[in-house]
Structures are given as C-alpha cells and as structure tokens.
N, C-alpha and C. Protein backbone atom coordinates (compact mmCIF):
# COMPACT_ATOMS: atom_id res chain seq x y z
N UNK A 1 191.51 70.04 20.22
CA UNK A 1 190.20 70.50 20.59
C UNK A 1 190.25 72.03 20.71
N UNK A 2 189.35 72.56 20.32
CA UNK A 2 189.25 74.37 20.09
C UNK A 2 188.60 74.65 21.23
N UNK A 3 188.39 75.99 22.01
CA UNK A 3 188.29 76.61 22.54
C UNK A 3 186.37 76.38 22.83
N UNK A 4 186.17 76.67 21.04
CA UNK A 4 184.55 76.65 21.04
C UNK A 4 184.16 75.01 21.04
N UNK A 5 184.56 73.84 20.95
CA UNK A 5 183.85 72.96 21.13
C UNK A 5 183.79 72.57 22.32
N UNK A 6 184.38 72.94 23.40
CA UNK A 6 184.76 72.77 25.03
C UNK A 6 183.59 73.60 25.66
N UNK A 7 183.15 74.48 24.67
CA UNK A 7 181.51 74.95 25.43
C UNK A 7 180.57 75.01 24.98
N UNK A 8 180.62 74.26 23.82
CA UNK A 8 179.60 73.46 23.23
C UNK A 8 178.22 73.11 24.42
N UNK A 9 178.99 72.42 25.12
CA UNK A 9 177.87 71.33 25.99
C UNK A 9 177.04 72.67 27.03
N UNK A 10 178.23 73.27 27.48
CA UNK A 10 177.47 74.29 28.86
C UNK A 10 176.71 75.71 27.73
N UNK A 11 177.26 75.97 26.92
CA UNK A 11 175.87 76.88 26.50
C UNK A 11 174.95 76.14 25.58
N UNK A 12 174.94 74.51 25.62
CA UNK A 12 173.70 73.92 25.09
C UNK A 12 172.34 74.15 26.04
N UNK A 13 173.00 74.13 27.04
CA UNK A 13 172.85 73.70 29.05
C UNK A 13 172.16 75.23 28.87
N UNK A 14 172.63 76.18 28.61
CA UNK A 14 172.25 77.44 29.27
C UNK A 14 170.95 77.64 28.30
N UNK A 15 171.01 77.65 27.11
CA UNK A 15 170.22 77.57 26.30
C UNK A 15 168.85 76.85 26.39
N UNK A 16 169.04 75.93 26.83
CA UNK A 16 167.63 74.85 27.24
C UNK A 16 167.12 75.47 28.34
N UNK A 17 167.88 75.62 29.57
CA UNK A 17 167.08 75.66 30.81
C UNK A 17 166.57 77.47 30.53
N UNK A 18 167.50 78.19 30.05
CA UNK A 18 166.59 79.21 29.47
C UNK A 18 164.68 79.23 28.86
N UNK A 19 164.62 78.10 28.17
CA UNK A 19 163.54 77.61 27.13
C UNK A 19 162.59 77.30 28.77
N UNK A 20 162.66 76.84 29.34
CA UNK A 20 161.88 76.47 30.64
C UNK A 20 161.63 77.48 31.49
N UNK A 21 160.06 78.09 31.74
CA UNK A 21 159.27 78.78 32.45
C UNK A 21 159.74 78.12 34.08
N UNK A 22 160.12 79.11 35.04
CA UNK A 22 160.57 79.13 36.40
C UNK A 22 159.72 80.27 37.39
N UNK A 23 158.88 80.05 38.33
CA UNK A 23 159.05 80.78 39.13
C UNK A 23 157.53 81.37 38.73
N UNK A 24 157.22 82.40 38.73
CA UNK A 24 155.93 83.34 38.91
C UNK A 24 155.25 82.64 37.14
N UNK A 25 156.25 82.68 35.87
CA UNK A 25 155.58 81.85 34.96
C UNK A 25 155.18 80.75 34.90
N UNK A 26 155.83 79.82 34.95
CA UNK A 26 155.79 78.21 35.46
C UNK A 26 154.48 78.23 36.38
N UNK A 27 154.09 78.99 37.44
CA UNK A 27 153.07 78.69 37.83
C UNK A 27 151.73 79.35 37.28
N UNK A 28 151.81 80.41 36.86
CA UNK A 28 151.11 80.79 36.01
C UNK A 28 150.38 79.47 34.50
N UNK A 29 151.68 79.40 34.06
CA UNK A 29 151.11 77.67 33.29
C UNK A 29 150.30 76.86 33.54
N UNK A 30 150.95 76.64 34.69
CA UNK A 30 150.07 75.62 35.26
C UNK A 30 148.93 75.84 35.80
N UNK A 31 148.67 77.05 36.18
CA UNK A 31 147.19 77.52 36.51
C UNK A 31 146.18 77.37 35.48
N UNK A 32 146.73 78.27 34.02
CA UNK A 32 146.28 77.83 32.62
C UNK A 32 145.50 77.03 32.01
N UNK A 33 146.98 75.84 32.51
CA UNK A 33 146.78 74.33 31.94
C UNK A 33 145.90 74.20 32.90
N UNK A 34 145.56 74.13 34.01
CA UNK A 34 144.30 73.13 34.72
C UNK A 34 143.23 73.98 34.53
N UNK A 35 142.65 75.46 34.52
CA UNK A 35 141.91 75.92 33.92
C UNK A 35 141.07 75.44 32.41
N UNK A 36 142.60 75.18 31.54
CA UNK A 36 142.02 74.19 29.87
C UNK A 36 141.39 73.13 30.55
N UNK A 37 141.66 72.01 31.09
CA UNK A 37 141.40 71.11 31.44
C UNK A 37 140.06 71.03 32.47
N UNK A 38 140.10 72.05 33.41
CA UNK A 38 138.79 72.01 33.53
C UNK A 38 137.65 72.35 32.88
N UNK A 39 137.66 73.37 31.92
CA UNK A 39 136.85 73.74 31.18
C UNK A 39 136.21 72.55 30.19
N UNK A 40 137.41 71.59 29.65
CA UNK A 40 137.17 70.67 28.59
C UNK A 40 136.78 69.44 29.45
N UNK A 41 136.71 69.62 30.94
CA UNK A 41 136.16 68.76 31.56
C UNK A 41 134.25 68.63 31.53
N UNK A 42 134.52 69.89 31.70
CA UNK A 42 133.37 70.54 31.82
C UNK A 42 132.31 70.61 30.81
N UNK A 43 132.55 70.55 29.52
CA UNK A 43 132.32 70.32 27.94
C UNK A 43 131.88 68.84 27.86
N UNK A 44 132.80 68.28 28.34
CA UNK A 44 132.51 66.66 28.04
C UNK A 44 131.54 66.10 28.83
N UNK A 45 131.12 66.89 29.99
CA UNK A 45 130.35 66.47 31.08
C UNK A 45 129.23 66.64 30.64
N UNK A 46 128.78 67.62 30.01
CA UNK A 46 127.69 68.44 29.21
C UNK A 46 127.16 67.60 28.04
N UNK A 47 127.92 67.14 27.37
CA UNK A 47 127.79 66.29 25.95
C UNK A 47 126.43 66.88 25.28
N UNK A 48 126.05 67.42 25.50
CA UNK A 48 125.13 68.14 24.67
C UNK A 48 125.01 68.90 23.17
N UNK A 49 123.95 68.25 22.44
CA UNK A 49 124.20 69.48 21.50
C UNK A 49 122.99 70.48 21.33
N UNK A 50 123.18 71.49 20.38
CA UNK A 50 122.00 72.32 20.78
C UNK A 50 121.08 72.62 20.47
N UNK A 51 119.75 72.56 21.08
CA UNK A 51 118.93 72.55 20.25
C UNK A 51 118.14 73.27 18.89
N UNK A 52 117.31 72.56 18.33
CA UNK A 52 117.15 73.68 17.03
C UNK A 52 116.57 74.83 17.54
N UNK A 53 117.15 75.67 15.94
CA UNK A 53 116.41 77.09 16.14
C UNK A 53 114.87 77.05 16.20
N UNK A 54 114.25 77.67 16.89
CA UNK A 54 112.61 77.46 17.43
C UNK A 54 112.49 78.49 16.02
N UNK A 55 113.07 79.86 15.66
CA UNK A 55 112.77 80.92 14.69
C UNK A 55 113.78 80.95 14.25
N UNK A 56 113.79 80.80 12.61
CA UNK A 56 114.79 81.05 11.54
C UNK A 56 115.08 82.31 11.61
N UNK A 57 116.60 82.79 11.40
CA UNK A 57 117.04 84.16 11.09
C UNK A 57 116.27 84.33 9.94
N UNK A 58 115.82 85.95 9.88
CA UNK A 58 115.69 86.57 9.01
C UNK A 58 117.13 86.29 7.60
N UNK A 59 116.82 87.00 6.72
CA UNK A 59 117.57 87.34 5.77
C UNK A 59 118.34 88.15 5.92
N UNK A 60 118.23 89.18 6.50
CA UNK A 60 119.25 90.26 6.73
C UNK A 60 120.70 89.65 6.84
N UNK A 61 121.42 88.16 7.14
CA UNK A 61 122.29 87.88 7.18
C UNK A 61 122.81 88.38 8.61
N UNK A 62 124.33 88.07 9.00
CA UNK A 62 124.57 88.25 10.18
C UNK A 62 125.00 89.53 10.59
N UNK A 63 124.93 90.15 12.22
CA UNK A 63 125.28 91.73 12.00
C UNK A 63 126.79 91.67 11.90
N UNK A 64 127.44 92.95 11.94
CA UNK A 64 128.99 92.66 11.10
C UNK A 64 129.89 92.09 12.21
N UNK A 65 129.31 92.40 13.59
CA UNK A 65 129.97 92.24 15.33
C UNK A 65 129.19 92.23 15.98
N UNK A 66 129.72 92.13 17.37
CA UNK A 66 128.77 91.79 18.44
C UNK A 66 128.47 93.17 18.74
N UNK A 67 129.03 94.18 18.16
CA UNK A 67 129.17 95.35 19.10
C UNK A 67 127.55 96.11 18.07
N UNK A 68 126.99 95.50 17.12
CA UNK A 68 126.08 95.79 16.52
C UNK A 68 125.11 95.54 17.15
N UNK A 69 124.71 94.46 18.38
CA UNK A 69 123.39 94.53 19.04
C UNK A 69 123.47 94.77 20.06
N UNK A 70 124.70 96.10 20.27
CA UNK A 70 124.71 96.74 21.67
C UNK A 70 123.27 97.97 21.43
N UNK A 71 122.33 98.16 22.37
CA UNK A 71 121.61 99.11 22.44
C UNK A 71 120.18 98.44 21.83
N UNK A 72 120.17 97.27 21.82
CA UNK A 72 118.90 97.02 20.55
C UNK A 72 118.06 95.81 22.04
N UNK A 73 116.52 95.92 21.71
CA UNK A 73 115.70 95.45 21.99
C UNK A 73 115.80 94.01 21.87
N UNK A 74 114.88 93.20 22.71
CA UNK A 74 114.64 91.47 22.98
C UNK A 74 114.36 91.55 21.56
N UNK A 75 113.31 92.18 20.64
CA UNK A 75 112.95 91.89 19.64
C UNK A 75 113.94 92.01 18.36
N UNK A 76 114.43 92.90 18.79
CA UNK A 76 116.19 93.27 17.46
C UNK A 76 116.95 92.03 17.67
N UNK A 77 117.07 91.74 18.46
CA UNK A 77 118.28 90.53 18.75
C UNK A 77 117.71 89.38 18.20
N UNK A 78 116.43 88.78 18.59
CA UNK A 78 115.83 87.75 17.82
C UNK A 78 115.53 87.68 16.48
N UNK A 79 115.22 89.24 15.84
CA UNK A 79 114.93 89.30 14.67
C UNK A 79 116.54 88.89 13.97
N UNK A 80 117.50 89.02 14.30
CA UNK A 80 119.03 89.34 13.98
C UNK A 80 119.16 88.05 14.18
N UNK A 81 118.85 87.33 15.50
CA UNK A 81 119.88 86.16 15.86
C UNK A 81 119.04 84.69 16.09
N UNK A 82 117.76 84.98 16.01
CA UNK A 82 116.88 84.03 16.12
C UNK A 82 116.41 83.64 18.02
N UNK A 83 115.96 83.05 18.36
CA UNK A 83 115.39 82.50 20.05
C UNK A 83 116.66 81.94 20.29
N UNK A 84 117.12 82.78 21.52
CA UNK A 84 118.50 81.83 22.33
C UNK A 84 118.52 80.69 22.41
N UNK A 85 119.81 79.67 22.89
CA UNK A 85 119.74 78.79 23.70
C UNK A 85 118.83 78.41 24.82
N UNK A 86 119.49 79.73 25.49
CA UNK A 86 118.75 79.56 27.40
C UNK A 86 118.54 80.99 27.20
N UNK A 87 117.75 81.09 28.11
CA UNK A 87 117.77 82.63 28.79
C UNK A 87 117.70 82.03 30.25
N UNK A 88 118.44 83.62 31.18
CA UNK A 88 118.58 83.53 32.67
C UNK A 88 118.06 84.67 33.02
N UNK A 89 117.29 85.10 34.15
CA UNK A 89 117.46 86.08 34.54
C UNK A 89 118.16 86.90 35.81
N UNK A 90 118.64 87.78 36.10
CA UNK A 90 120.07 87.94 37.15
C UNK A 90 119.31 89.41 37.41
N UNK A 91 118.69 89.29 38.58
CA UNK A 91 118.33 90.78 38.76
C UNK A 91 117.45 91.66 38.32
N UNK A 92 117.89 92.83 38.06
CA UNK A 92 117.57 93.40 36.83
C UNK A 92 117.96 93.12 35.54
N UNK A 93 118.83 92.56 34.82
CA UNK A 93 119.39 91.96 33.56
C UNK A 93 118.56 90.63 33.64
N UNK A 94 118.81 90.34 31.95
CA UNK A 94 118.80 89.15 31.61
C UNK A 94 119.85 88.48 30.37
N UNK A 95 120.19 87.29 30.61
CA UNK A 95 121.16 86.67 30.24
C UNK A 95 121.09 85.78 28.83
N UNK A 96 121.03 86.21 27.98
CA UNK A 96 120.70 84.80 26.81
C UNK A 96 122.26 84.04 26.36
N UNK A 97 122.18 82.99 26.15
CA UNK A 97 123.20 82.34 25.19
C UNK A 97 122.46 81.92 23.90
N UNK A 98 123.95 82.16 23.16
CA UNK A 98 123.35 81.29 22.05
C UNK A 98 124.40 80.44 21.39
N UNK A 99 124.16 79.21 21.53
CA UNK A 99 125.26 78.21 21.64
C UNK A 99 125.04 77.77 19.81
N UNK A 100 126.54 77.66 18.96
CA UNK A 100 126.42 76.96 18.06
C UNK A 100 126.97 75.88 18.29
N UNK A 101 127.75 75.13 16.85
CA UNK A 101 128.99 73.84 16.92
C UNK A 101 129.98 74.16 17.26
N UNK A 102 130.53 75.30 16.85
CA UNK A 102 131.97 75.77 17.32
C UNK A 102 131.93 77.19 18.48
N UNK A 103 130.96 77.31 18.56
CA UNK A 103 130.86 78.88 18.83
C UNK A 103 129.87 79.45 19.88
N UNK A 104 129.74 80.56 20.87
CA UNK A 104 128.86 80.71 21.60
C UNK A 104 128.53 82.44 21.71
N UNK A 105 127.83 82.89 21.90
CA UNK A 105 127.27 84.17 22.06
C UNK A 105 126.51 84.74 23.49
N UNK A 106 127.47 85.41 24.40
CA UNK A 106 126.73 85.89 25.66
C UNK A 106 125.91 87.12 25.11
N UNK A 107 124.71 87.18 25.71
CA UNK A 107 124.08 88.57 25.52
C UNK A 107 123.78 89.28 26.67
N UNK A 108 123.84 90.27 27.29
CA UNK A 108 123.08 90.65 28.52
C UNK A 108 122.35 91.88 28.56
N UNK A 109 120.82 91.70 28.30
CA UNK A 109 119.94 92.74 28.48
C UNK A 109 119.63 93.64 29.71
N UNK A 110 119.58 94.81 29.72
CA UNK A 110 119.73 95.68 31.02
C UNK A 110 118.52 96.53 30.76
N UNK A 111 117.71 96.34 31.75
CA UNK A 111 116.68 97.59 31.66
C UNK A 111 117.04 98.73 31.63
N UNK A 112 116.40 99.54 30.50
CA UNK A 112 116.68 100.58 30.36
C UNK A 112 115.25 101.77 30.37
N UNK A 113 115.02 102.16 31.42
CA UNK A 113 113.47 102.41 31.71
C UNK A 113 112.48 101.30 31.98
N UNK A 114 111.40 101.14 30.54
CA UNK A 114 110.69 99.75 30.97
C UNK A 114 111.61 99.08 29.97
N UNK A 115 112.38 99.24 28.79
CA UNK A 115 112.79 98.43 27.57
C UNK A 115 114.14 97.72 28.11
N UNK A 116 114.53 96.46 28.12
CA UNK A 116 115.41 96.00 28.37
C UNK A 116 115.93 96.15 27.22
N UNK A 117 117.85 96.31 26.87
CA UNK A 117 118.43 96.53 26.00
C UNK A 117 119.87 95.71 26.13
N UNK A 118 120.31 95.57 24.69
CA UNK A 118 121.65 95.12 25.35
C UNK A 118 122.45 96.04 25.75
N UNK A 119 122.91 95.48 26.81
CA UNK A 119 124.48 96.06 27.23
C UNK A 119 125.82 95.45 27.22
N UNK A 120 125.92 94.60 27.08
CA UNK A 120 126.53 94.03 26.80
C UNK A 120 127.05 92.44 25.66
N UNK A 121 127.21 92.10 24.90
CA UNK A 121 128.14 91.17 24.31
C UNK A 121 128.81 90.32 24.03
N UNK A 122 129.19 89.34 24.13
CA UNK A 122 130.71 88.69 23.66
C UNK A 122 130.37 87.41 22.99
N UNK A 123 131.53 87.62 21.77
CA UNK A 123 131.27 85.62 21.07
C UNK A 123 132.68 85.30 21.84
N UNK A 124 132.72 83.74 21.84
CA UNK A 124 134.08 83.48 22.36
C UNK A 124 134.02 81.53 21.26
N UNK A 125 134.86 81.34 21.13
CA UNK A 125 134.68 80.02 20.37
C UNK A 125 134.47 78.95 21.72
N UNK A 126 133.98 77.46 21.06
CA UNK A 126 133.91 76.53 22.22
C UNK A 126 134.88 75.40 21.18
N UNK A 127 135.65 74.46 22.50
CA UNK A 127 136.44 73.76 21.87
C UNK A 127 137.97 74.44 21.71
N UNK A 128 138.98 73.91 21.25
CA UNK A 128 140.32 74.36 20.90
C UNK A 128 140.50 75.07 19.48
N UNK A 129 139.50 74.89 18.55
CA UNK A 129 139.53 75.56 17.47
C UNK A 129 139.56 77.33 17.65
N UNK A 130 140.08 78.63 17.14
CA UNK A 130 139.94 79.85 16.90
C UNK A 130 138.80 80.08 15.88
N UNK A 131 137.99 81.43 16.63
CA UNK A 131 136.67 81.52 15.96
C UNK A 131 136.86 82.88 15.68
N UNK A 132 136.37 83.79 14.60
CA UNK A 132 136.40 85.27 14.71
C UNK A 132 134.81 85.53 15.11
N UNK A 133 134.60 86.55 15.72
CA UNK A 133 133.86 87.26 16.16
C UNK A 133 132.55 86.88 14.85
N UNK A 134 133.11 87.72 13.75
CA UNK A 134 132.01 87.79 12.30
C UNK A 134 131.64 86.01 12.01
N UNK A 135 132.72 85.59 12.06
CA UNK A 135 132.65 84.12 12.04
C UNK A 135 131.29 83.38 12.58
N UNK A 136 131.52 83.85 14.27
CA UNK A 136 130.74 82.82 15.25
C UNK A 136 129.28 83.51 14.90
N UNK A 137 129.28 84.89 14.31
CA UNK A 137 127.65 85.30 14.37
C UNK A 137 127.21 84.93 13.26
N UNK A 138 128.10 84.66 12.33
CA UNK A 138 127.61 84.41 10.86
C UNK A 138 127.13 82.67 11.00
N UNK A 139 127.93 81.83 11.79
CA UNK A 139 127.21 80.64 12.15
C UNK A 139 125.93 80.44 13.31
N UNK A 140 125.93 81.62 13.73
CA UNK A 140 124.55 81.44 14.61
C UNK A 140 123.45 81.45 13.78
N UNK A 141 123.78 82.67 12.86
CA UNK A 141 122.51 83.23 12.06
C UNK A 141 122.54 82.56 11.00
N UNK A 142 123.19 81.29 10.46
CA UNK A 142 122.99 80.60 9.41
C UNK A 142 122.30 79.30 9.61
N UNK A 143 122.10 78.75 11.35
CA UNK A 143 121.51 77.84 11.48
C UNK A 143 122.65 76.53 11.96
C-alpha cells in the first residue's frame, strides 16, 4: 500500500465537507431558499392570469430598456406599453404593473410639478425561468 492511497479516504473527507456552506453562508441559504419558496407560494396562491390589453401597443415596437420611459408622461408609457395591469396610488407617486406570462414591469410615476413622470423602473421575470430586460418589454408590447 503507497503512501497516497492511505489518504485517499481523509482528503476525499476534506474535499466534500469543504463543498458544504457552514456558518454565516449556510444560513444565508436558507434564508434564500424560504424566500424562493415563499414567493412561489405566493404565485400559486394568486393563480391568476392577466388580463387583456384594454389598448393595443402602438407600432413603434418595444422601447430598447426600461431606462427609456424614465422621464416620460402617463400618456408616453401607455402609448409605448399599452393600460397597466393595476395601478396604485402611494402618496404622491403612482404605481403601475404590468404583468405578462413570464414577465413583469414596475413603473413609478412621481409628480413632477402638475405632470406625473416616471421615476423610476424595473422588469424582473416571474417564475424560475431568466428574462432580459429587452426581452420582458418586447413581450409586454407584443401582447
């Protein structure tokens, strides 16, 4: 028996328990994981799908990012993205979604004098699938 097959077994040993999250990661995980899980709890609870577009996108096709209907009017955004999901209102802001099959769109309009505008943005995908940004707007605005 050689030298190296006698530690075969203990740096198999060191090697594995290496591979295993301990301590500040490990719980971090697990925060994660029940976060996924609530969320997809949360999805299933909903079972909803969404309703039709009330106004067809224009033609213009989709803008290239989200960061394109930063600064633009209730009326730019609809002309671009068609009638939200929901709208909320929070204050001074107001809140639209716009929910596709895979995909969702926060908007948040901020008065800006009397004109509410966006200020803010974000697509994020829904579900476990990866969505790009151009992606999720190009499926809003396609219907």
């Amino acid at each position: 028996m050689t030298a190296l097959s006698g530690l075969r077994a203990p740096l198999l040993i060191l090697l594995l328990t290496g591979c295993v999250p301990s301590g500040p990661d490990r719980a971090a995980s697990e925060v994660l994981q029940q976060v996924l899980e609530n969320h997809r709890a949360t999805l299933a609870g909903l079972n909803t799908e969404p309703p039709p577009r009330t106004l067809p996108a224009t033609g213009r096709g989709a803008p290239s990012g989200v960061s394109a209907l930063l600064g633009q009017t209730r009326e730019g955004v609809i002309a671009a993205l068609g009638q939200p999901t929901r709208r909320r209102p929070e204050g001074e802001a107001e809140i639209w979604l716009y929910q596709g099959t895979h995909c969702a769109l926060d908007v948040v309009l901020y008065r800006e004098s009397s004109t509410p505008r966006v200020a803010w943005a974000a697509a994020r995908a829904s579900g476990t699938e990866s969505r790009t940004e151009a992606g999720c707007l190009s499926e809003l605005t396609s219907g």
